[in-house]
C-alpha atoms as a PDB file:
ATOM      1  CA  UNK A   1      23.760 -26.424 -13.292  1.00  0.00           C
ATOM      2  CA  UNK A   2      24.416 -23.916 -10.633  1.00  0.00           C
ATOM      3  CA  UNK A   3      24.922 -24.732  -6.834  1.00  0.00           C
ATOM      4  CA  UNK A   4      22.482 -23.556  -4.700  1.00  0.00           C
ATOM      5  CA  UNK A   5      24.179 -21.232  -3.042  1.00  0.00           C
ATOM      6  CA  UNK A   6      25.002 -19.294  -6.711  1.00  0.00           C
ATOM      7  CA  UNK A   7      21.229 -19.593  -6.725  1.00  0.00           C
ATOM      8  CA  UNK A   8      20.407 -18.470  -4.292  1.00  0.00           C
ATOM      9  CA  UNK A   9      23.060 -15.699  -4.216  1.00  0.00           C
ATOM     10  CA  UNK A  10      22.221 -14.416  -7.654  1.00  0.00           C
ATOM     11  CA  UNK A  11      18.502 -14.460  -6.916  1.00  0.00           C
ATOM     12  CA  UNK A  12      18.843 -12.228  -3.767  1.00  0.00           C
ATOM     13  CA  UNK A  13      21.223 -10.043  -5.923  1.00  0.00           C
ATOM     14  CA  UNK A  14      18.671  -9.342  -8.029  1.00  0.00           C
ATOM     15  CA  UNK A  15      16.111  -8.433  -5.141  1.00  0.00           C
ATOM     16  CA  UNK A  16      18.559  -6.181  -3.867  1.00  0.00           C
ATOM     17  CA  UNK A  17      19.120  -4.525  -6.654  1.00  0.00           C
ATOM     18  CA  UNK A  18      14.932  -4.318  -7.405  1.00  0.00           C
ATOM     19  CA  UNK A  19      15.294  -2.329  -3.461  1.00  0.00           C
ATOM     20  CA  UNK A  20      18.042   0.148  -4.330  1.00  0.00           C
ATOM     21  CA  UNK A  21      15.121   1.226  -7.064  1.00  0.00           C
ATOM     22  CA  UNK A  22      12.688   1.712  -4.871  1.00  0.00           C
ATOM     23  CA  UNK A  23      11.802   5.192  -5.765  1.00  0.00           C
ATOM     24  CA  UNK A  24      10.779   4.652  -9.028  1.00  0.00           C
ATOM     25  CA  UNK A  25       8.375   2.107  -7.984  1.00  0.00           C
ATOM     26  CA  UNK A  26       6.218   4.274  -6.184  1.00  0.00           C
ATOM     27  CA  UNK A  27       2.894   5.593  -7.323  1.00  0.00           C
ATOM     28  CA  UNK A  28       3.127   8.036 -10.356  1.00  0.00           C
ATOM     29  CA  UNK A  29      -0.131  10.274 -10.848  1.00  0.00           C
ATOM     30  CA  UNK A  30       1.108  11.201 -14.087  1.00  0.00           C
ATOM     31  CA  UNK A  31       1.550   7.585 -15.123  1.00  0.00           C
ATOM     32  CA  UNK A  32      -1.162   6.360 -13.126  1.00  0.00           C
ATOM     33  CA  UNK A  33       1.120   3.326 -11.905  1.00  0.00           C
ATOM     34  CA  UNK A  34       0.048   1.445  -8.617  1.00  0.00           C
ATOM     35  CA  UNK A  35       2.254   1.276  -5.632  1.00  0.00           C
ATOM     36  CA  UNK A  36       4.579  -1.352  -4.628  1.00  0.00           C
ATOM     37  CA  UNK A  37       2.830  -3.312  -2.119  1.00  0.00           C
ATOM     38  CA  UNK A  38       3.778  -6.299  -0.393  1.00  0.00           C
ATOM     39  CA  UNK A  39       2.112  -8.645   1.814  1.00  0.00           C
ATOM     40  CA  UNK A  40       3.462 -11.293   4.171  1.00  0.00           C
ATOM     41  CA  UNK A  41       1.212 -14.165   5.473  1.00  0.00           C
ATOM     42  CA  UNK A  42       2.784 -15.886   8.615  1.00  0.00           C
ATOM     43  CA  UNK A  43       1.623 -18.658   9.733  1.00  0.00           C
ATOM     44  CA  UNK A  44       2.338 -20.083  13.115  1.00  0.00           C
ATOM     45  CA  UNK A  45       3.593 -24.256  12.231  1.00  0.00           C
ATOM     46  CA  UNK A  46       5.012 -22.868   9.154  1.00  0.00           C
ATOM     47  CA  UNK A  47       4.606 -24.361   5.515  1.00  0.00           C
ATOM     48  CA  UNK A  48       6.058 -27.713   4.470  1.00  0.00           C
ATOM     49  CA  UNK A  49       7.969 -27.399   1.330  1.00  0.00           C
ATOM     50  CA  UNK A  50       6.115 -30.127  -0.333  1.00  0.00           C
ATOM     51  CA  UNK A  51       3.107 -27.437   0.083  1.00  0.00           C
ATOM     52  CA  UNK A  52       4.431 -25.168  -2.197  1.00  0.00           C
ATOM     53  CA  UNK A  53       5.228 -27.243  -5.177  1.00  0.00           C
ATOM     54  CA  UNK A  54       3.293 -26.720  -8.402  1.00  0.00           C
ATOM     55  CA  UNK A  55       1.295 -30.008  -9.359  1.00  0.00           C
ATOM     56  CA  UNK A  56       2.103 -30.033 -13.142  1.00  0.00           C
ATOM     57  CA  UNK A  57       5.992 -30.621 -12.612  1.00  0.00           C
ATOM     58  CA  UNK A  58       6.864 -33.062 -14.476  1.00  0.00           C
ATOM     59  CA  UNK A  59       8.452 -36.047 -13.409  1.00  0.00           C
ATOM     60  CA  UNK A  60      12.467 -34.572 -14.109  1.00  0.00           C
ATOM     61  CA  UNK A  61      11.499 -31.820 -12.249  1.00  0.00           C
ATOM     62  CA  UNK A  62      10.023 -33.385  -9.461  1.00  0.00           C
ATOM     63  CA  UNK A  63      13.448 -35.595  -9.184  1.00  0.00           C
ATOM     64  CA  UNK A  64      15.203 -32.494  -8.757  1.00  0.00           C
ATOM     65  CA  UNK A  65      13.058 -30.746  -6.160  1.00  0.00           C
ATOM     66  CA  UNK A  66      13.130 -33.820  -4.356  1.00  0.00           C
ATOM     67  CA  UNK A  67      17.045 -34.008  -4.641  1.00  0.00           C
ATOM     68  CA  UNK A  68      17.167 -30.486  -2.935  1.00  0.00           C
ATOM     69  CA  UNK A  69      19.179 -29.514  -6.444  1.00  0.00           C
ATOM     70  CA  UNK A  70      18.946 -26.016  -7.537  1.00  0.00           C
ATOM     71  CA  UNK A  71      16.789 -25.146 -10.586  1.00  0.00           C
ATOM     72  CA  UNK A  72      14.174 -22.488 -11.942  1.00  0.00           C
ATOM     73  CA  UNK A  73      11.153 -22.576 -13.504  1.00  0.00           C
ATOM     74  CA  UNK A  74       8.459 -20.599 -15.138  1.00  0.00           C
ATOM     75  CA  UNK A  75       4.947 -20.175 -13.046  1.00  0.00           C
ATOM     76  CA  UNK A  76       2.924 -19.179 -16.425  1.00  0.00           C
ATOM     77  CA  UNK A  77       3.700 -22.711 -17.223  1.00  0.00           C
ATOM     78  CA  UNK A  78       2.406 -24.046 -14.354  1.00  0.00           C
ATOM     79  CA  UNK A  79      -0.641 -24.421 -11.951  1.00  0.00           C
ATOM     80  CA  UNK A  80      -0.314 -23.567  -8.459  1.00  0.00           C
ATOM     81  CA  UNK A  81      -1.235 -25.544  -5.499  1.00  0.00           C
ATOM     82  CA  UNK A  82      -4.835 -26.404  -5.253  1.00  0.00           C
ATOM     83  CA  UNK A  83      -4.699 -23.719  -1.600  1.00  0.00           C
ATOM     84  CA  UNK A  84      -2.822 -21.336  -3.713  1.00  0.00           C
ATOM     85  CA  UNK A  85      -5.287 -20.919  -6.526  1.00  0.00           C
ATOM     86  CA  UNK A  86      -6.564 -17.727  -5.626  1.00  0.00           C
ATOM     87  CA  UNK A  87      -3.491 -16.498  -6.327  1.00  0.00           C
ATOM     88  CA  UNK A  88      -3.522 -17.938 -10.107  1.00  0.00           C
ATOM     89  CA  UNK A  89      -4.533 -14.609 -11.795  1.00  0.00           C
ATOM     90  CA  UNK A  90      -0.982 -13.108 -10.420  1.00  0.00           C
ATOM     91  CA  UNK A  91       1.631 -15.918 -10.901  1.00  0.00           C
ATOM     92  CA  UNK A  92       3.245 -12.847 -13.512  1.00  0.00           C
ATOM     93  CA  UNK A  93       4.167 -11.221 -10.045  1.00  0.00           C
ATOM     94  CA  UNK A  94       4.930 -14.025  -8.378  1.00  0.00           C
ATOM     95  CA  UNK A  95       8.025 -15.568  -7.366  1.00  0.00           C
ATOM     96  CA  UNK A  96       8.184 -19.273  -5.485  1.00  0.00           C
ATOM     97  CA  UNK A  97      11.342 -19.721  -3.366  1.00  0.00           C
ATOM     98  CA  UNK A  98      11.840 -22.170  -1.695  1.00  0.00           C
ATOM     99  CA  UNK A  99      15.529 -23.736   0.121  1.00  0.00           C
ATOM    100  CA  UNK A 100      16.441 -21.207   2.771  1.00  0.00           C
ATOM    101  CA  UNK A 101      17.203 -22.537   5.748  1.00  0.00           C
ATOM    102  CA  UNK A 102      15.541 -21.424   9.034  1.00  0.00           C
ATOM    103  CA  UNK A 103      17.592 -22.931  11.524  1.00  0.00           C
ATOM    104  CA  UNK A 104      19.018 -19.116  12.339  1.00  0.00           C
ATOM    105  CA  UNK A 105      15.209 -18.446  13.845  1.00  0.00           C
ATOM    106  CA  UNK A 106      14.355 -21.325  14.983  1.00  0.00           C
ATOM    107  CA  UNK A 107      13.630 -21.153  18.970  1.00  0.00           C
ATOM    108  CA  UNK A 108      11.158 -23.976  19.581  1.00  0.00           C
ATOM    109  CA  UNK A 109       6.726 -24.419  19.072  1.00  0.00           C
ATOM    110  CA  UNK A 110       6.818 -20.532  18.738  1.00  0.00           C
ATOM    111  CA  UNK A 111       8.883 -18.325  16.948  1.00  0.00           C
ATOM    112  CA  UNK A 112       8.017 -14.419  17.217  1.00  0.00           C
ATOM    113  CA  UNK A 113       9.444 -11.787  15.333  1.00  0.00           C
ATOM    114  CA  UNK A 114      12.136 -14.369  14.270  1.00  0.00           C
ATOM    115  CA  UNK A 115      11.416 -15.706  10.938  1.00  0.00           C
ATOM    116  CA  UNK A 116      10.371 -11.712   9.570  1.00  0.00           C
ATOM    117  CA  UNK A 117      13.944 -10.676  11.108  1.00  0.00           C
ATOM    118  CA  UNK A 118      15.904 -13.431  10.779  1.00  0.00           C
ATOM    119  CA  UNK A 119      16.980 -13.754  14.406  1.00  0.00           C
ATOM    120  CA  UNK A 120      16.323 -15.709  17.317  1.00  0.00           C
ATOM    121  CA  UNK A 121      13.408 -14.174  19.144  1.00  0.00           C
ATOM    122  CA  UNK A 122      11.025 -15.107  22.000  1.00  0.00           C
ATOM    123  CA  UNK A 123       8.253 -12.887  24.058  1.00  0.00           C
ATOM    124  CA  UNK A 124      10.761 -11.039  25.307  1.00  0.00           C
ATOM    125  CA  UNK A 125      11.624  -7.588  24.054  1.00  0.00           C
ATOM    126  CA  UNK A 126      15.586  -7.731  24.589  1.00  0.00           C
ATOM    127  CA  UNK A 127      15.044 -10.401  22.030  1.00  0.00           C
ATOM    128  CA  UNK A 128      14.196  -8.366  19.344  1.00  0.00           C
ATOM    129  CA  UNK A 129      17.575  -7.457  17.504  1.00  0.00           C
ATOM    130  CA  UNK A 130      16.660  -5.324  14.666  1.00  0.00           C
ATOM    131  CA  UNK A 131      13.468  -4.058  12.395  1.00  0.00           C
ATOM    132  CA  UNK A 132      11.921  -7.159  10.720  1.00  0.00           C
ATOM    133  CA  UNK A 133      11.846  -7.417   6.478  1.00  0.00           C
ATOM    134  CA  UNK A 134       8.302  -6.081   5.949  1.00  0.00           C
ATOM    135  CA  UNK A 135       9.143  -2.871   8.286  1.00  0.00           C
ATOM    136  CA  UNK A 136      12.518  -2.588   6.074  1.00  0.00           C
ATOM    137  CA  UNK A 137      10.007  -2.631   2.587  1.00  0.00           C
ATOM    138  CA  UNK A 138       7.539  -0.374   3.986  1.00  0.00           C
ATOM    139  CA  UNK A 139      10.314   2.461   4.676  1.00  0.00           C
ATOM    140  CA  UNK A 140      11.668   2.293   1.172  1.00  0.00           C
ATOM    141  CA  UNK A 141       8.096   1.753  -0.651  1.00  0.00           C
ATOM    142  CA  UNK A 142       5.770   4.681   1.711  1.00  0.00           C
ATOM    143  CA  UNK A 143       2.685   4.703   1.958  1.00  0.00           C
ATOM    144  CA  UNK A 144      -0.092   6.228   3.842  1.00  0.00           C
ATOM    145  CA  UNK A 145      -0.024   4.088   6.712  1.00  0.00           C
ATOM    146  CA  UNK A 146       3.789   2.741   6.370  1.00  0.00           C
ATOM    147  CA  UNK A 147       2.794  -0.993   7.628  1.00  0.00           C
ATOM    148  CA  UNK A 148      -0.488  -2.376   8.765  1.00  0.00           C
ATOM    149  CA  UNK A 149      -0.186  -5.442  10.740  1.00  0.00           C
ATOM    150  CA  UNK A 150      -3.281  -7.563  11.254  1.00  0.00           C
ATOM    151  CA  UNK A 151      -3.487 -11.293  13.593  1.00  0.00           C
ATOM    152  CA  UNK A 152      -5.617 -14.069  13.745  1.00  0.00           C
ATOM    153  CA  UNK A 153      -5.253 -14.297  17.745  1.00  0.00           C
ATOM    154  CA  UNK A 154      -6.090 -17.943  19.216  1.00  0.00           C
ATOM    155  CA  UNK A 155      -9.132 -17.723  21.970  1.00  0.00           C
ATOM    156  CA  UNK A 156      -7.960 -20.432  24.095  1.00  0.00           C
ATOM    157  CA  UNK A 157      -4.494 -18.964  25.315  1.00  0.00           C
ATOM    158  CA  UNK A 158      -1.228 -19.925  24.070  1.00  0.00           C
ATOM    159  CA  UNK A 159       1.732 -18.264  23.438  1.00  0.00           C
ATOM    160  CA  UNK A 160       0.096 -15.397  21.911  1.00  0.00           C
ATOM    161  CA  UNK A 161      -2.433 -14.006  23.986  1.00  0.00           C
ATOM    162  CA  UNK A 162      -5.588 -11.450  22.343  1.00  0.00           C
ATOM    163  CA  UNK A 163      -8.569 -11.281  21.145  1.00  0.00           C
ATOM    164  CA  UNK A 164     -10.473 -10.457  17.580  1.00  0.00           C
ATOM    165  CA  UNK A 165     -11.665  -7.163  18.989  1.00  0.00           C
ATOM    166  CA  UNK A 166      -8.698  -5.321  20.173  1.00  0.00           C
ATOM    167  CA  UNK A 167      -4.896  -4.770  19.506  1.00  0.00           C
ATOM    168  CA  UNK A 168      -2.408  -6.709  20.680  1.00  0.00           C
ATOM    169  CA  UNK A 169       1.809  -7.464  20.379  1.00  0.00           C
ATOM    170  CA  UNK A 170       2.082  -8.845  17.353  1.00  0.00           C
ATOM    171  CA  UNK A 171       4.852 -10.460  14.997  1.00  0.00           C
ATOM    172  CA  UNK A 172       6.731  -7.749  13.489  1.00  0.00           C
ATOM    173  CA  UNK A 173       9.152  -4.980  14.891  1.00  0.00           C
ATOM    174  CA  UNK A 174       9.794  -1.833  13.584  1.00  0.00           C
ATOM    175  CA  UNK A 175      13.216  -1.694  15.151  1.00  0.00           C
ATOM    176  CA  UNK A 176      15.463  -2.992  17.863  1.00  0.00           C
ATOM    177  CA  UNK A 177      13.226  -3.874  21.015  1.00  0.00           C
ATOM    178  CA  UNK A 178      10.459  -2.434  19.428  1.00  0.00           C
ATOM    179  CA  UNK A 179       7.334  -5.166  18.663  1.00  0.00           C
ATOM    180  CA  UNK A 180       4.466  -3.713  16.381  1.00  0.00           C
ATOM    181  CA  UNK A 181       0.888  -4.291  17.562  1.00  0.00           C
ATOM    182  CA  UNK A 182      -1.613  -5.995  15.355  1.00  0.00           C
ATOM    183  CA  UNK A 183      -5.221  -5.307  14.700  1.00  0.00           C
ATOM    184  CA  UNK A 184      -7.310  -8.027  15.768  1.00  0.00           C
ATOM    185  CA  UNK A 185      -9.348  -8.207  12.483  1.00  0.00           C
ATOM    186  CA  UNK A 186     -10.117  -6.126   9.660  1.00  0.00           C
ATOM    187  CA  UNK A 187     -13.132  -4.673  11.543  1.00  0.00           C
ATOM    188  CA  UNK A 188     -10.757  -2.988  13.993  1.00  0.00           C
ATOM    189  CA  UNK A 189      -8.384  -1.874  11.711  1.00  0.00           C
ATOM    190  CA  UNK A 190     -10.862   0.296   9.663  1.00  0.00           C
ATOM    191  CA  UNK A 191     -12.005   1.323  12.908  1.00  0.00           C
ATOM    192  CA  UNK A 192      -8.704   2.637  14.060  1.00  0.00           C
ATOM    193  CA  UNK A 193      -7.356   4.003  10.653  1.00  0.00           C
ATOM    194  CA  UNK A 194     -10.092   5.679   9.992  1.00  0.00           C
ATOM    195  CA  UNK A 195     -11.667   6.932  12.827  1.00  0.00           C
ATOM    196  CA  UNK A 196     -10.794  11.116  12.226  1.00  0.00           C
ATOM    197  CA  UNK A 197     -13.289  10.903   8.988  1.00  0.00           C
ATOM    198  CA  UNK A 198     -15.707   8.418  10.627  1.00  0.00           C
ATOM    199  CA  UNK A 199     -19.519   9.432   9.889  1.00  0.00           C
ATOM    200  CA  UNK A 200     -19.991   8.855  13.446  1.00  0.00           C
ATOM    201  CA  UNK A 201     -20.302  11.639  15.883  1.00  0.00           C
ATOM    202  CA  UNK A 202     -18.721   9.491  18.869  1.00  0.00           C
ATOM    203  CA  UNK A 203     -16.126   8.343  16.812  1.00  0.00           C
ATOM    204  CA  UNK A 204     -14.750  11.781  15.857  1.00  0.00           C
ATOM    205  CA  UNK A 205     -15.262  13.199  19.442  1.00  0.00           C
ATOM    206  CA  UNK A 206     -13.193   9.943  20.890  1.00  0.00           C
ATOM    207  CA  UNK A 207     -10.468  10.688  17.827  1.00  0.00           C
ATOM    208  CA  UNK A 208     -10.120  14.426  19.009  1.00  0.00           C
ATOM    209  CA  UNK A 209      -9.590  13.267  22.513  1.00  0.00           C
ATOM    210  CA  UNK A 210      -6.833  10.778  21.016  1.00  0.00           C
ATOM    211  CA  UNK A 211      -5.388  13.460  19.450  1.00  0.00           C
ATOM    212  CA  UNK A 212      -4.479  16.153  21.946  1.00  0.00           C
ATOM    213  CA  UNK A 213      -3.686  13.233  23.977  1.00  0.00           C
ATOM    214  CA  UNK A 214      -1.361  12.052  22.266  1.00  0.00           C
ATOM    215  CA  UNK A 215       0.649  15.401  21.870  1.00  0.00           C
ATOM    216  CA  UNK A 216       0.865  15.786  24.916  1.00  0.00           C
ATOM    217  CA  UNK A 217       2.460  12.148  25.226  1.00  0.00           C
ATOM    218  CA  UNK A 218       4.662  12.415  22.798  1.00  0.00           C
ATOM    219  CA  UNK A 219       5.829  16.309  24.044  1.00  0.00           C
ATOM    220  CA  UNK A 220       6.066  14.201  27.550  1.00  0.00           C
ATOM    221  CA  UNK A 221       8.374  10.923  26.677  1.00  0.00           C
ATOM    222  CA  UNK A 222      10.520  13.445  24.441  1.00  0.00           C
ATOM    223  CA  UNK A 223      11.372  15.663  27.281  1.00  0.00           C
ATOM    224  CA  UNK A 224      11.477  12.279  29.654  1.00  0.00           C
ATOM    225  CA  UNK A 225      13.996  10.397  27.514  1.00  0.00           C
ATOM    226  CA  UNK A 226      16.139  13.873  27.592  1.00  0.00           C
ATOM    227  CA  UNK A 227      16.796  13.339  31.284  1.00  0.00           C
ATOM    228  CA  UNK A 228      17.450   9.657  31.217  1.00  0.00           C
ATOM    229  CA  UNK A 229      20.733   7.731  30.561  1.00  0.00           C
ATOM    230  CA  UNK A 230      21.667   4.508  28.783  1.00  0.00           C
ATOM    231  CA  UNK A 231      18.944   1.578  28.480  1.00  0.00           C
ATOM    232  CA  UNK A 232      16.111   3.754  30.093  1.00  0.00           C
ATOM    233  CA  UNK A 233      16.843   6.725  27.558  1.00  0.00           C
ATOM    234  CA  UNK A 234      16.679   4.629  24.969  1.00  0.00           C
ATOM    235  CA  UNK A 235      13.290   2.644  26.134  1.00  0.00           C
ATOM    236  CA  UNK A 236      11.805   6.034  26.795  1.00  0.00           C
ATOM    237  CA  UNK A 237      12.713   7.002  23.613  1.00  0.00           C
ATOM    238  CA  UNK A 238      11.322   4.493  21.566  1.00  0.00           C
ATOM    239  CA  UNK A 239       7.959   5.035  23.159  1.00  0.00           C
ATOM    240  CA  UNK A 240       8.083   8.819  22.234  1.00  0.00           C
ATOM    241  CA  UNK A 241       8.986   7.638  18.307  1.00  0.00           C
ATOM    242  CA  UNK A 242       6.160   5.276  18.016  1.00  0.00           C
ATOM    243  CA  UNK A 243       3.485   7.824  19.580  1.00  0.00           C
ATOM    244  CA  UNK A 244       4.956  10.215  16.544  1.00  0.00           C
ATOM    245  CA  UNK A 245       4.984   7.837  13.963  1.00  0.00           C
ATOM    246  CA  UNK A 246       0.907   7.101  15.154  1.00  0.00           C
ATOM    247  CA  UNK A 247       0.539  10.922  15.151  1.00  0.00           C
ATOM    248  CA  UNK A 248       2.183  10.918  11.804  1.00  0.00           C
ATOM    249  CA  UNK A 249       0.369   8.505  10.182  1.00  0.00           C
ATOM    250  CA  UNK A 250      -3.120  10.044  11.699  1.00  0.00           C
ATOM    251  CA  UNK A 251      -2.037  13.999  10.206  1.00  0.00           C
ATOM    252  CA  UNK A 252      -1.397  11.728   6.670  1.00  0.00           C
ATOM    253  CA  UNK A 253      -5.390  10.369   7.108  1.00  0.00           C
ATOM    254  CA  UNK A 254      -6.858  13.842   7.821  1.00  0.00           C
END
């Protein structure tokens, strides 16, 4: 039987490898493939790892989860998790991993960007060390909008502060000191993304206002960050990327 750490080390071989292909996984019209697509649910306690395991193990296999030994098995074989069964109709695309340690991104009740990046990271932004995983995927499988980020913000403070109607810091960075911002529901989101071909009149008007105004932002924090040396160039020029990547993603929509 292999060690865990073979299994683990094989296992992320493999997804590295599935990476460096990237660009054939991306939509084909001629084929009519789908795009790669991958979604990341985070939730804020985190999942036990008796949560995850299928109910039909047998009783070997349930000796050697519960001996933290390494082994594989087959999720056509099995059923899922009673909260998992909406997910029964994809198991073919769906892979179960369980054993990696999060003590490098553990920082206490609340932990941020960290367990996406893989780093220690609180509220603040000098925390934030490098892009997190789904920000790495969405560069090397594009789409339309790169990365949509979407939060269930809590009402009654803590450490995350927002509401269901707006857009707030979220839990993913596109880069080094760079936090994304979530929608606050779906409602928002379609709002936001879709706002240049809205049927309302308002909507486009308020889009077109967004528009020039944000050319002239980003044509302002580029020739800002120009002047500016060390920590402030490189602040100043983060904001000017992210208004371009918005204005980018809004030419894609028109």
């Amino acid at each position: 039987m292999k060690s865990r750490r073979e299994f683990l080390s094989h296992t992320l071989t493999g997804t590295a490898a599935m990476s460096l292909a990237a660009p054939g996984l991306l939509a084909d019209s001629t084929t009519g493939k789908p795009p790669m697509r991958f979604i990341f649910i985070h939730k804020g306690n985190g999942l036990l790892p008796e949560s995850l395991i299928p109910p039909s193990f047998d009783k070997q296999q349930l000796e050697t989860e519960k001996g933290k030994e390494a082994f594989s098995a087959d999720l056509d074989e099995h059923d899922l998790p009673q909260w998992m069964s909406p997910l029964a109709e994809h198991t073919k695309n769906m892979t179960i991993l369980q054993g990696l340690s999060g003590k490098m991104c553990t920082t206490g009740h609340h932990t941020w960007c960290s367990s996406l990046g893989a780093f220690k990271a609180n509220e603040r932004l000098s925390s934030i060390k490098w892009a997190t995983v789904d920000f790495e995927l969405a560069k090397l499988f594009p789409s339309p909008f790169e990365h949509i980020e979407l939060a269930c913000f809590p009402n009654g403070g803590g450490n995350a502060r927002g509401n269901i109607n707006g857009i707030e810091k979220g839990f993913s960075a596109r880069g080094a000191q760079q936090p994304n911002y979530a929608f606050g529901s779906p409602k928002v989101a379609i709002q936001e993304l879709f706002k240049s071909v809205s049927a309302n009149e308002t909507q486009r008007t308020r889009y077109e206002l967004e528009r020039r105004m944000l050319q002239f932002l980003a044509t302002n924090e580029t020739d800002l960050a120009e002047q500016l040396n060390g920590v402030e160039r490189t602040k100043v020029g983060n904001y000017a990327a992210a208004i371009q990547g918005i204005r980018g993603r809004n030419r894609r929509v028109d």
